[in-house]
PDB file of N, CA and C in Angstrom:
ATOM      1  N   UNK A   1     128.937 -75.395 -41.750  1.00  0.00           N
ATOM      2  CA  UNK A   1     128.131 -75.037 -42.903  1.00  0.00           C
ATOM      3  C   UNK A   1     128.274 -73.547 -43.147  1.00  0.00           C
ATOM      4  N   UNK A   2     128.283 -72.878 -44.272  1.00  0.00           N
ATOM      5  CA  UNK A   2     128.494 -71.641 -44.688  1.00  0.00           C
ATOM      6  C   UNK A   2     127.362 -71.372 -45.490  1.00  0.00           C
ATOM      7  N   UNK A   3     126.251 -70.402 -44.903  1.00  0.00           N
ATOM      8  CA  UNK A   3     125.458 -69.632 -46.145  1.00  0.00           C
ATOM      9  C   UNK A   3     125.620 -68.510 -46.377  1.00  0.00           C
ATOM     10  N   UNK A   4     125.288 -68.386 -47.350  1.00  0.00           N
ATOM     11  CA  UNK A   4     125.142 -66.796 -48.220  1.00  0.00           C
ATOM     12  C   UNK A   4     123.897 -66.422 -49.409  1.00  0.00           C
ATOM     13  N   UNK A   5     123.596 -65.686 -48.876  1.00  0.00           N
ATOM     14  CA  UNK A   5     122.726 -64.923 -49.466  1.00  0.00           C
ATOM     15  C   UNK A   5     122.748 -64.080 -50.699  1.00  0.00           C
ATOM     16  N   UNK A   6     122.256 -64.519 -51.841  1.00  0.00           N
ATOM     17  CA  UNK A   6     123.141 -63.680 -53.321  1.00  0.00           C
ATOM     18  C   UNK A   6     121.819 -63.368 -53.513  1.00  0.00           C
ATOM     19  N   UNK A   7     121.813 -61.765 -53.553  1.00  0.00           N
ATOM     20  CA  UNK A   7     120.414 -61.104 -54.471  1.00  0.00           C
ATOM     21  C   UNK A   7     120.412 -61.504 -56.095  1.00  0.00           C
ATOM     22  N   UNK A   8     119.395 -61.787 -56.550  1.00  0.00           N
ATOM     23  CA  UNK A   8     119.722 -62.056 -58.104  1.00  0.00           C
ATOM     24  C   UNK A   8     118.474 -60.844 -58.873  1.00  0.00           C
ATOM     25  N   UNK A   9     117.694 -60.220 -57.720  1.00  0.00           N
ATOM     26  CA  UNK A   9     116.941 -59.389 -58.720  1.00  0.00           C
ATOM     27  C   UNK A   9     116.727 -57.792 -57.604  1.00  0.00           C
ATOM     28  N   UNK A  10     116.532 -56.574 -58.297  1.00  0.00           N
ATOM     29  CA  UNK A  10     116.390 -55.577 -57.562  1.00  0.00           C
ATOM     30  C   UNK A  10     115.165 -55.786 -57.054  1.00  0.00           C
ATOM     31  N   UNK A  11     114.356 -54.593 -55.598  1.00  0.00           N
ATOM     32  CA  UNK A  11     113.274 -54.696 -55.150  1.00  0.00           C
ATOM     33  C   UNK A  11     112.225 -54.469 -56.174  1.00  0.00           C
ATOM     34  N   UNK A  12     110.841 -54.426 -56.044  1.00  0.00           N
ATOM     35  CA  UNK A  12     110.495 -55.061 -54.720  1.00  0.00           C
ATOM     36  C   UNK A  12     110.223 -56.230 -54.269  1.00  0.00           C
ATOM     37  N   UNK A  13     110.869 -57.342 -55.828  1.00  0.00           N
ATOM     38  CA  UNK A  13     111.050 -58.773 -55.395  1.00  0.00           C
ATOM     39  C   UNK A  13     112.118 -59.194 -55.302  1.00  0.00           C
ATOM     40  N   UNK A  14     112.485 -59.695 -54.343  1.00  0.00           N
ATOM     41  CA  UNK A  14     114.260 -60.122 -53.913  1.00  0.00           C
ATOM     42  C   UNK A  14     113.936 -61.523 -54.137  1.00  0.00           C
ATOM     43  N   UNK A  15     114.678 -62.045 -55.026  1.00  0.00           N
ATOM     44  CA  UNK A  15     115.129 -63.962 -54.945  1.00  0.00           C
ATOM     45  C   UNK A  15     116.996 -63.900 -54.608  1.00  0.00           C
ATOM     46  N   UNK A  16     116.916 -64.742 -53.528  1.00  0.00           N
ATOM     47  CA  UNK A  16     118.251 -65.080 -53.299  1.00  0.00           C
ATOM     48  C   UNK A  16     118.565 -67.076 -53.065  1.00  0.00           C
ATOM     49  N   UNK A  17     119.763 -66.669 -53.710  1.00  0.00           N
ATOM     50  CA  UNK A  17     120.819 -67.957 -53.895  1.00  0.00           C
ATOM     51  C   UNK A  17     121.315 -68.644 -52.819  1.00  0.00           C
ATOM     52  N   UNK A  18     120.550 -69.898 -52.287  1.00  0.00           N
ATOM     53  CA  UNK A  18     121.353 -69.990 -51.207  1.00  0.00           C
ATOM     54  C   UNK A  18     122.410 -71.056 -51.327  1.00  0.00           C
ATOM     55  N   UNK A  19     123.429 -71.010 -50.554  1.00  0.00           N
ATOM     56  CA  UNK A  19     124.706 -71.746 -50.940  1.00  0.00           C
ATOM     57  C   UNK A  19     125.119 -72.264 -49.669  1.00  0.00           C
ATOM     58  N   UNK A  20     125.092 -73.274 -49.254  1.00  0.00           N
ATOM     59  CA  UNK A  20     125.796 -74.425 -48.393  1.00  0.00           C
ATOM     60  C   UNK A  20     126.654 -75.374 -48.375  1.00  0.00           C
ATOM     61  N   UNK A  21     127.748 -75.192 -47.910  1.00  0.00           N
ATOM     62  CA  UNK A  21     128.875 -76.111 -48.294  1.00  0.00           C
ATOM     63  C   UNK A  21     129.828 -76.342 -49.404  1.00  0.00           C
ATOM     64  N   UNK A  22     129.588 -75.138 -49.844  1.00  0.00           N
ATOM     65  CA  UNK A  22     130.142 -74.626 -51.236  1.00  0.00           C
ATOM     66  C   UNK A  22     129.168 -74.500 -52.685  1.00  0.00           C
ATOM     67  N   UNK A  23     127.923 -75.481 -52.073  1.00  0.00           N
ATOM     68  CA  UNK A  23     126.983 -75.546 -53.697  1.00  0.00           C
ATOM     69  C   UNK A  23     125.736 -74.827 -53.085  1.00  0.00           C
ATOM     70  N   UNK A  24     124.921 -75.093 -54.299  1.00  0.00           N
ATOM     71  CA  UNK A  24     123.804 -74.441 -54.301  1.00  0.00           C
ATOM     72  C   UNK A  24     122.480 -75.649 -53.353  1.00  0.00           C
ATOM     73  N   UNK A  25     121.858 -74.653 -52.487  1.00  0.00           N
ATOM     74  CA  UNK A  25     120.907 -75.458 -51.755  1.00  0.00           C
ATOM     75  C   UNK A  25     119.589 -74.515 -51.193  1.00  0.00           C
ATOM     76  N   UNK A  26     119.449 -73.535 -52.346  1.00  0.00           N
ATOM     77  CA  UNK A  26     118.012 -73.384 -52.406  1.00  0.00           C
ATOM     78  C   UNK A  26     117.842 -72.069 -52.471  1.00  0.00           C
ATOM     79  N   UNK A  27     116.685 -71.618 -52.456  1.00  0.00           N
ATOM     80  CA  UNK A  27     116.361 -70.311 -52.625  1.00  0.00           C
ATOM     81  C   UNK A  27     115.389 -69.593 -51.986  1.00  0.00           C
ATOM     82  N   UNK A  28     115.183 -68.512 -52.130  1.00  0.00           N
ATOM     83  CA  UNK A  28     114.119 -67.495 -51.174  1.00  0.00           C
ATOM     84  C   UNK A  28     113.480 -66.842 -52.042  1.00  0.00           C
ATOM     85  N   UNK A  29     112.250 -66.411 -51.842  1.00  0.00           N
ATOM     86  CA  UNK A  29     111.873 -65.349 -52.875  1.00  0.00           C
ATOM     87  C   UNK A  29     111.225 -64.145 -51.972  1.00  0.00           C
ATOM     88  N   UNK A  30     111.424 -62.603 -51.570  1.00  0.00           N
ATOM     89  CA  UNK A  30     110.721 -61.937 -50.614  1.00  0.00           C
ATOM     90  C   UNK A  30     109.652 -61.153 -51.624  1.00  0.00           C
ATOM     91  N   UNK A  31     108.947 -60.722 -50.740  1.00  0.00           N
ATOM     92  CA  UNK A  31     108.374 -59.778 -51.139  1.00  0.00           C
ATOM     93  C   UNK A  31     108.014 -58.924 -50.606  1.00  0.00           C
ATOM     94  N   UNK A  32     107.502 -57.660 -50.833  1.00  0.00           N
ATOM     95  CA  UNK A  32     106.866 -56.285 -49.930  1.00  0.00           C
ATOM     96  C   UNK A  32     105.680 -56.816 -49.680  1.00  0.00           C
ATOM     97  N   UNK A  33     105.063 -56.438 -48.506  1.00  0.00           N
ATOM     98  CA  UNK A  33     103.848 -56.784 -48.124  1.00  0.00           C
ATOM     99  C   UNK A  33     103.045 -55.298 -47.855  1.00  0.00           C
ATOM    100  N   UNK A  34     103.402 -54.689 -47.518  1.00  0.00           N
ATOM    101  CA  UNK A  34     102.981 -53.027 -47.052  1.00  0.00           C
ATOM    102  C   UNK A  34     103.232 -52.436 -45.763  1.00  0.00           C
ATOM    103  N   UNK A  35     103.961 -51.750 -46.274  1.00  0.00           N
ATOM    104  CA  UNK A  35     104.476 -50.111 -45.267  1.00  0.00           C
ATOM    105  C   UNK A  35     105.740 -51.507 -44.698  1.00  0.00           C
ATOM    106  N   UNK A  36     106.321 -51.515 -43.722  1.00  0.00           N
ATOM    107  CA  UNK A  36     107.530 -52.533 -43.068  1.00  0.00           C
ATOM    108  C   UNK A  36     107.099 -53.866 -43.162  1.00  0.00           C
ATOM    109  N   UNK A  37     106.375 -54.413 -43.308  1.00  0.00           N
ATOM    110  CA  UNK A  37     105.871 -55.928 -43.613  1.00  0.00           C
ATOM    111  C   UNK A  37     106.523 -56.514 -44.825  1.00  0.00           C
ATOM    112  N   UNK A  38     107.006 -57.550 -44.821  1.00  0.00           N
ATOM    113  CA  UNK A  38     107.581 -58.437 -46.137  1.00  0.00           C
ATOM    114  C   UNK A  38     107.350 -59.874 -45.771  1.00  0.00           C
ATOM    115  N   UNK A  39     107.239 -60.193 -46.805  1.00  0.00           N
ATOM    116  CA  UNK A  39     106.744 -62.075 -47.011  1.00  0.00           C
ATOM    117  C   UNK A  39     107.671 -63.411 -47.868  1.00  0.00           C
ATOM    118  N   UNK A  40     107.742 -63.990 -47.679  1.00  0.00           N
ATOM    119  CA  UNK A  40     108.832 -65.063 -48.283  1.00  0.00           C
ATOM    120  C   UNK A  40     108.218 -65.903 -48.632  1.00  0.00           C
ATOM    121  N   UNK A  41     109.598 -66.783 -49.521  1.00  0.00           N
ATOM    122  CA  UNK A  41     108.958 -68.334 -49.836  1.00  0.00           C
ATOM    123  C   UNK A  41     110.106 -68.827 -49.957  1.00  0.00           C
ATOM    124  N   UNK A  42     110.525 -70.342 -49.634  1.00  0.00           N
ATOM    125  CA  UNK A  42     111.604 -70.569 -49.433  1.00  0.00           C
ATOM    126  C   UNK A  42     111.803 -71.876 -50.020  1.00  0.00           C
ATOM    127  N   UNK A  43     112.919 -72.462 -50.442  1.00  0.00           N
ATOM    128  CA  UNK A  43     113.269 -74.066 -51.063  1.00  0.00           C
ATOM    129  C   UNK A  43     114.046 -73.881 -50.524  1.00  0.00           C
ATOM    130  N   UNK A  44     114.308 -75.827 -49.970  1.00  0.00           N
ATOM    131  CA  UNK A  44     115.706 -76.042 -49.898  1.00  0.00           C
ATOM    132  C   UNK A  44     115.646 -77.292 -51.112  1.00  0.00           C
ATOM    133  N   UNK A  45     116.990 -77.379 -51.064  1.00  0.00           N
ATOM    134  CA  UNK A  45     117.354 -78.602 -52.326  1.00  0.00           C
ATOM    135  C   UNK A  45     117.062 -80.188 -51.087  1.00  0.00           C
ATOM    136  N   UNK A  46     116.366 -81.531 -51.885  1.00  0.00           N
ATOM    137  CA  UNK A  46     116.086 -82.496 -51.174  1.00  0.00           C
ATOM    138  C   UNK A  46     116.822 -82.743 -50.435  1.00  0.00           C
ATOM    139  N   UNK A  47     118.618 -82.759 -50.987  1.00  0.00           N
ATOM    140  CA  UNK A  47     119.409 -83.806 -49.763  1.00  0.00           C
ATOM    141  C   UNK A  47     120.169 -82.771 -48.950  1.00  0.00           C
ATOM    142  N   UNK A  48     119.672 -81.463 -48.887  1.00  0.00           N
ATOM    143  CA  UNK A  48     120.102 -80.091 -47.555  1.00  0.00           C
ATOM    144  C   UNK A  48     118.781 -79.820 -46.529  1.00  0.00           C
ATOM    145  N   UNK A  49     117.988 -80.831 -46.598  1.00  0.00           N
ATOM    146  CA  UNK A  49     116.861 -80.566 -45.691  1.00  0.00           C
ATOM    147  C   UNK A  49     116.818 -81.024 -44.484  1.00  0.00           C
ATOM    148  N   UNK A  50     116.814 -80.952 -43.558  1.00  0.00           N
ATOM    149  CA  UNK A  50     116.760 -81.196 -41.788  1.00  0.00           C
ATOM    150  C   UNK A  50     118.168 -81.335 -41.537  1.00  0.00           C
ATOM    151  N   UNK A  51     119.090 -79.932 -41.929  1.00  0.00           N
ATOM    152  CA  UNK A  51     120.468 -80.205 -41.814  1.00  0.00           C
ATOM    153  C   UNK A  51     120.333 -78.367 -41.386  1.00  0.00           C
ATOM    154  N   UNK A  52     119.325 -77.978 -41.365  1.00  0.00           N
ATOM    155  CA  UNK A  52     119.503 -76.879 -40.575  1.00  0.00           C
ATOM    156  C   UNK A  52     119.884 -75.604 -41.898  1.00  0.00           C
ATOM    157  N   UNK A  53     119.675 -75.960 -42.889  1.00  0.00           N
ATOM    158  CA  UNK A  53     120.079 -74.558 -44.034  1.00  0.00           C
ATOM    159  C   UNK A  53     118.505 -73.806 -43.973  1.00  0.00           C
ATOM    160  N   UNK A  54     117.504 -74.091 -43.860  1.00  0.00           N
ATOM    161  CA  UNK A  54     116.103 -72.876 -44.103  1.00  0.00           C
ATOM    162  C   UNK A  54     116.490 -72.322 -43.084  1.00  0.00           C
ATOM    163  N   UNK A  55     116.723 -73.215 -41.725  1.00  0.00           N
ATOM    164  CA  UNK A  55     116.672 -71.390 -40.542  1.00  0.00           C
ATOM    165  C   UNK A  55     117.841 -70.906 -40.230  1.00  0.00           C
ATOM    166  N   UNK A  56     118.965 -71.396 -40.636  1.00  0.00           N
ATOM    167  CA  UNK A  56     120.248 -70.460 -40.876  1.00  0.00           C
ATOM    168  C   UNK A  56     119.906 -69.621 -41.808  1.00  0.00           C
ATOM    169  N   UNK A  57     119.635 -69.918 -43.122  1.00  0.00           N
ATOM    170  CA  UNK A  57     119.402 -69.015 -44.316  1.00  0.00           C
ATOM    171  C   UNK A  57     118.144 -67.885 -43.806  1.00  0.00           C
ATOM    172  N   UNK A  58     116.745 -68.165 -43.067  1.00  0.00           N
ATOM    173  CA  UNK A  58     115.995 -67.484 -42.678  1.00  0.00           C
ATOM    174  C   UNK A  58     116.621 -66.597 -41.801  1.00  0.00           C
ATOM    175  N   UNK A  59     117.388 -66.949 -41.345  1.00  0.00           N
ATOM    176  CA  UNK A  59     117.873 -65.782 -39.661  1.00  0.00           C
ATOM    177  C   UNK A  59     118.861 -64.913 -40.213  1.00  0.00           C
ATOM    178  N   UNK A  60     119.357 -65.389 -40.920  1.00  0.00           N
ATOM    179  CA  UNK A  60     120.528 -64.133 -41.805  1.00  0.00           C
ATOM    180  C   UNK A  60     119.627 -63.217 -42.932  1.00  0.00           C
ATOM    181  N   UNK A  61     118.324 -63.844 -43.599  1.00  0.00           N
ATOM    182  CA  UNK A  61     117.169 -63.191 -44.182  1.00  0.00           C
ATOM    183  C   UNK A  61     116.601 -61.879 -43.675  1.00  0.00           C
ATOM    184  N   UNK A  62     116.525 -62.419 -42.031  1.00  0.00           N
ATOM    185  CA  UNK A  62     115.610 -61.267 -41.248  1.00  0.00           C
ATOM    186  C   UNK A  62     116.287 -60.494 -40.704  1.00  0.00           C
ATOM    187  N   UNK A  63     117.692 -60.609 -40.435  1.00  0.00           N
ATOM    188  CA  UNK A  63     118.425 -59.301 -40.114  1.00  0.00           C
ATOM    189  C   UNK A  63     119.091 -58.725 -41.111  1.00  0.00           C
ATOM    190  N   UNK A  64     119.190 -58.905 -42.824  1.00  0.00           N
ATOM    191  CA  UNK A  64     119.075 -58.238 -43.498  1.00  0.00           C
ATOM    192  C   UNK A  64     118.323 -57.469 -43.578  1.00  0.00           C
ATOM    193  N   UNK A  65     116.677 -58.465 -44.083  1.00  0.00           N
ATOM    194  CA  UNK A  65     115.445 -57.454 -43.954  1.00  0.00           C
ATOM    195  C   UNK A  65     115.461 -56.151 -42.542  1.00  0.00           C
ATOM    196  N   UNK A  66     115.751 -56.385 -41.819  1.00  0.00           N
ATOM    197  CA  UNK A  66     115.647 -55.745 -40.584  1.00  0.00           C
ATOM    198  C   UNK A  66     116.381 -54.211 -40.774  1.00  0.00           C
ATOM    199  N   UNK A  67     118.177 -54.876 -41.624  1.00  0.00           N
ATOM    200  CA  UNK A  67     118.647 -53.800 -41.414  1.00  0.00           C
ATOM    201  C   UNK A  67     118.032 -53.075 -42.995  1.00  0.00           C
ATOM    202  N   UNK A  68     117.381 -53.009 -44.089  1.00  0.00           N
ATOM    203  CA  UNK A  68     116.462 -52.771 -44.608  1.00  0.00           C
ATOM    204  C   UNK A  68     115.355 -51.948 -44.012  1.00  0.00           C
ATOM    205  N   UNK A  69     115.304 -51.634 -42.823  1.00  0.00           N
ATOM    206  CA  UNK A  69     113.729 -50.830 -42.333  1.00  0.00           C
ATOM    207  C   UNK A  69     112.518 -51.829 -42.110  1.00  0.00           C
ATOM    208  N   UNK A  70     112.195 -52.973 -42.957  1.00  0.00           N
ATOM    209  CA  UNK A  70     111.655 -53.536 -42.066  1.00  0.00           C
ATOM    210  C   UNK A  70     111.426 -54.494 -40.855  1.00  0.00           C
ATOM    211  N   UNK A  71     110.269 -54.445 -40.117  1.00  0.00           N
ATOM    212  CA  UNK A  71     110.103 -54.679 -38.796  1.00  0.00           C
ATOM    213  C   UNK A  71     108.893 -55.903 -38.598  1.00  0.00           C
ATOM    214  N   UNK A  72     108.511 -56.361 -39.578  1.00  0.00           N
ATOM    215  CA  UNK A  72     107.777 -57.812 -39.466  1.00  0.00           C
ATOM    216  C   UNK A  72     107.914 -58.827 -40.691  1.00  0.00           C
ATOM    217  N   UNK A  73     107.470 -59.496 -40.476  1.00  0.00           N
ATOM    218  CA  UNK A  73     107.460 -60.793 -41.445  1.00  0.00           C
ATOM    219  C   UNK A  73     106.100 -61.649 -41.353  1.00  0.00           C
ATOM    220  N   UNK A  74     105.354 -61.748 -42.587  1.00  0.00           N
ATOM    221  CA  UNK A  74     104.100 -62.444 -42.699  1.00  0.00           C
ATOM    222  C   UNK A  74     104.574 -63.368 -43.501  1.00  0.00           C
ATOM    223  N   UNK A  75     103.552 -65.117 -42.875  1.00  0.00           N
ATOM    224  CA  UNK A  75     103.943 -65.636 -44.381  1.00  0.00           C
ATOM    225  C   UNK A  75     102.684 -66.827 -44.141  1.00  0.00           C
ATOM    226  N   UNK A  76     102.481 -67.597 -45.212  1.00  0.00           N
ATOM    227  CA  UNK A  76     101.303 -68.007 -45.460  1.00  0.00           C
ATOM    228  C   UNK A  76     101.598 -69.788 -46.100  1.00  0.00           C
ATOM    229  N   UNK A  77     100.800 -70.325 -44.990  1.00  0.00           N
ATOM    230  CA  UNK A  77     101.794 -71.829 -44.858  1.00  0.00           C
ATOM    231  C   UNK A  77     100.506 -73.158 -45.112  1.00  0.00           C
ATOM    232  N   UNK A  78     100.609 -73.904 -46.129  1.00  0.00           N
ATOM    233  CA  UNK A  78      99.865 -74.929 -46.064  1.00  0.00           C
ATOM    234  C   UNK A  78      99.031 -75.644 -45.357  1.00  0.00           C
ATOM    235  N   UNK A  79      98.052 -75.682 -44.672  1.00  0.00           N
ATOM    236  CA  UNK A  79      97.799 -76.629 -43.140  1.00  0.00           C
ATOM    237  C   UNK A  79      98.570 -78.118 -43.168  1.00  0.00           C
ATOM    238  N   UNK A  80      99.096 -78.326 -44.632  1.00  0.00           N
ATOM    239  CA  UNK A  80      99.002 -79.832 -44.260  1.00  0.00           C
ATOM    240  C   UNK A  80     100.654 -80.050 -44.702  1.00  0.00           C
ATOM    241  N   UNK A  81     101.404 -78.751 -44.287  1.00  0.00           N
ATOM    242  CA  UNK A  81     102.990 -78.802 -44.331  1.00  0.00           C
ATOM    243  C   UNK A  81     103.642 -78.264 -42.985  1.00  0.00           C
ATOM    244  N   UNK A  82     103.433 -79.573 -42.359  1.00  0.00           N
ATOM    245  CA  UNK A  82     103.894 -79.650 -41.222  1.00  0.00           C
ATOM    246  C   UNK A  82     105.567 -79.038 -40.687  1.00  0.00           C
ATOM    247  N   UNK A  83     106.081 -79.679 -41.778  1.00  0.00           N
ATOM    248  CA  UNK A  83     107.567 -79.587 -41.631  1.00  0.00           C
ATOM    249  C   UNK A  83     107.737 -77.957 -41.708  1.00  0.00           C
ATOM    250  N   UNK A  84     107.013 -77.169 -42.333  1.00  0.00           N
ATOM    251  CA  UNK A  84     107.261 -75.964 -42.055  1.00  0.00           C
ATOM    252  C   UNK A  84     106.924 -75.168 -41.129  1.00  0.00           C
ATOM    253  N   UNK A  85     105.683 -75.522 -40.752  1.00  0.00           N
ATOM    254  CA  UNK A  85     104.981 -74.934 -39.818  1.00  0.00           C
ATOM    255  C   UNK A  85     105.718 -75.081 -37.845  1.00  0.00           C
ATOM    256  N   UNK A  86     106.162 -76.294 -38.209  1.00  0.00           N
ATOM    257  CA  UNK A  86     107.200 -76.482 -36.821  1.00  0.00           C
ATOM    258  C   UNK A  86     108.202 -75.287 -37.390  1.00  0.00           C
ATOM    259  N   UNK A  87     108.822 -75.469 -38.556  1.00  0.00           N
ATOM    260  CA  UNK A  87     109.973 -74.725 -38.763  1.00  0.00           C
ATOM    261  C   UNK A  87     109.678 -73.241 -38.383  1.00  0.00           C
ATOM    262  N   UNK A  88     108.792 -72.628 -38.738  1.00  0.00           N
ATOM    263  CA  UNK A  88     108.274 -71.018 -38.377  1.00  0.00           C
ATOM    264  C   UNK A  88     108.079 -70.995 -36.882  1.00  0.00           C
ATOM    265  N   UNK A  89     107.605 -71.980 -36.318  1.00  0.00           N
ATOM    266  CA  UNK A  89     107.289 -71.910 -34.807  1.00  0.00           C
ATOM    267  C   UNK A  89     108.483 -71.936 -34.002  1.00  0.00           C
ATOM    268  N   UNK A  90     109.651 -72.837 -34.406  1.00  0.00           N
ATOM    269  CA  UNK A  90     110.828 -72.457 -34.380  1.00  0.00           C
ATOM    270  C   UNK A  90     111.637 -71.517 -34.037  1.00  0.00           C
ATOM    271  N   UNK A  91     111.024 -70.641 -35.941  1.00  0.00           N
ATOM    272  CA  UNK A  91     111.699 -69.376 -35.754  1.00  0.00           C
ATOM    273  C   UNK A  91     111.272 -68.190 -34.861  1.00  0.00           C
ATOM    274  N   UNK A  92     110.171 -68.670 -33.952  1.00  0.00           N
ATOM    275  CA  UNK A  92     109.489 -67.329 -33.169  1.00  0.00           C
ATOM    276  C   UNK A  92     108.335 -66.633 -33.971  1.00  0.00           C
ATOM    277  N   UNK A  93     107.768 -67.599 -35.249  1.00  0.00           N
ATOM    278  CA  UNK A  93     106.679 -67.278 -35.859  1.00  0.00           C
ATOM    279  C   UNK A  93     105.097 -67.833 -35.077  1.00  0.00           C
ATOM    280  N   UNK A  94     103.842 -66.566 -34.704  1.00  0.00           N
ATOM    281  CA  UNK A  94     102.906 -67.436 -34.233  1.00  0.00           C
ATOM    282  C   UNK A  94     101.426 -67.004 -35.343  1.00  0.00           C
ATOM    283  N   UNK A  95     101.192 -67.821 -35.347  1.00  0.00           N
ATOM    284  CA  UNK A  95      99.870 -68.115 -35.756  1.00  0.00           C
ATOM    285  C   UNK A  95      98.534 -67.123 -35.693  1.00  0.00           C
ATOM    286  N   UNK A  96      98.326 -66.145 -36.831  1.00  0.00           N
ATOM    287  CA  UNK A  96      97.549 -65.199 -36.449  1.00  0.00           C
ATOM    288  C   UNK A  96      96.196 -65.051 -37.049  1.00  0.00           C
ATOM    289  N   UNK A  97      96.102 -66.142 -38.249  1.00  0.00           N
ATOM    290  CA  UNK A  97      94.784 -66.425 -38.924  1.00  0.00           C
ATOM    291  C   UNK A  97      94.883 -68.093 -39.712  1.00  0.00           C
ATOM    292  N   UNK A  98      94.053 -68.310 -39.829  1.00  0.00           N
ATOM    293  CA  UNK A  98      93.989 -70.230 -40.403  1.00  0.00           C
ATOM    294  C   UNK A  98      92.441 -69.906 -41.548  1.00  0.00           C
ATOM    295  N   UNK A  99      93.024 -70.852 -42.617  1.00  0.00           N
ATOM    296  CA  UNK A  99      91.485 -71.275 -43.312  1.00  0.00           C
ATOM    297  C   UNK A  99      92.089 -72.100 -43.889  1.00  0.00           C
ATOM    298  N   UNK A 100      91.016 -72.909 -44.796  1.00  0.00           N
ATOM    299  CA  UNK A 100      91.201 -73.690 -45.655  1.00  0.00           C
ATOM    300  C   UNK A 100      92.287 -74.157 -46.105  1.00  0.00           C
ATOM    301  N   UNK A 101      92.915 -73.384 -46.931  1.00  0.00           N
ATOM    302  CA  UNK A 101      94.031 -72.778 -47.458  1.00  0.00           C
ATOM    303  C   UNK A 101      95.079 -73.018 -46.956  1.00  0.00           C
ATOM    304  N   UNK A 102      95.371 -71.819 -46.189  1.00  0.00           N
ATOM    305  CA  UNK A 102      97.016 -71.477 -45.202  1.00  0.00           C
ATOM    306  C   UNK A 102      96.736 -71.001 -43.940  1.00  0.00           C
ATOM    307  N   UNK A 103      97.959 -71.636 -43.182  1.00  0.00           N
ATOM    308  CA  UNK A 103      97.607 -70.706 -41.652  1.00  0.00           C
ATOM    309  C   UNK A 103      98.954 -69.570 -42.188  1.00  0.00           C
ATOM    310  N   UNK A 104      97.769 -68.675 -41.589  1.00  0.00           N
ATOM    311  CA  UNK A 104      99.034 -67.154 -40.933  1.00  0.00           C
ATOM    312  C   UNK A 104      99.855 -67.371 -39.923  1.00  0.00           C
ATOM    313  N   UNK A 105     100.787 -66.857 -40.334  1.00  0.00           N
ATOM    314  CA  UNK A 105     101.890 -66.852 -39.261  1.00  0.00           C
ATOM    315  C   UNK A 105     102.554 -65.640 -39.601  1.00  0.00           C
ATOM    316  N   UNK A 106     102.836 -64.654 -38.190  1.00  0.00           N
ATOM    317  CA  UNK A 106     103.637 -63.611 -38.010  1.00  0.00           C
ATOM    318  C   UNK A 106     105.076 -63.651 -36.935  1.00  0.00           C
ATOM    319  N   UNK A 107     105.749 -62.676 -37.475  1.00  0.00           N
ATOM    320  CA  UNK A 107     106.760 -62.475 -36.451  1.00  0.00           C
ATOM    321  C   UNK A 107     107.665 -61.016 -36.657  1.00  0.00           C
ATOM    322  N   UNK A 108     107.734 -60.630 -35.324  1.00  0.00           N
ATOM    323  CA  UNK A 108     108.316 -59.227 -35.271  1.00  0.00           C
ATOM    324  C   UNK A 108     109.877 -59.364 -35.324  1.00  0.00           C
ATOM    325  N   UNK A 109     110.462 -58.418 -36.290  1.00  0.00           N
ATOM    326  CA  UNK A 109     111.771 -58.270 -36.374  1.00  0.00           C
ATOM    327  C   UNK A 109     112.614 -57.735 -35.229  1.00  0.00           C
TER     328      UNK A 109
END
């Protein structure tokens, strides 16, 4: 599998193109969060999902971001979207606030 990462807008909101297998299979959207902190949101396309493109595409994300200056990643996850929430735990994301809403999840670059 081959991804790549195509910026399509300048900071301080980055959406990128992600591309697997030659086509298109989803996208990212970052954002600044404050001072080195940045936050995401991520799609994959239906039939590129549990084939491993969000945390290839995420891990090439964060050592961009990284080589960028920043040094964490916040992001803010459904309680009742499981499939992601394994996926962040995965990535070395842990759990730093919960409500209603979304659980927090952090992780150091």
């Amino acid at each position: 599998m081959q991804l790549s990462l195509l910026p399509l807008d300048p900071p301080p909101c980055l959406r990128y193109f992600i591309r697997a297998d030659g086509r298109h299979a989803g996208g990212i959207t970052v954002h600044s969060v404050q001072g080195t902190q940045f936050s995401y949101g991520v799609a994959v396309s239906g039939d590129m999902r549990r084939r491993g493109v969000a945390s290839s595409a995420l891990m090439l994300l964060f050592e961009t971001m990284k080589s960028r200056g920043f040094t964490a990643c916040v992001v803010q996850i459904a309680p009742d979207n499981a499939a992601s929430l394994a996926l962040h735990r995965k990535l070395g994301f842990v759990q730093t606030g919960r409500n209603a809403q979304a659980v927090t999840m952090e992780k150091a670059l």
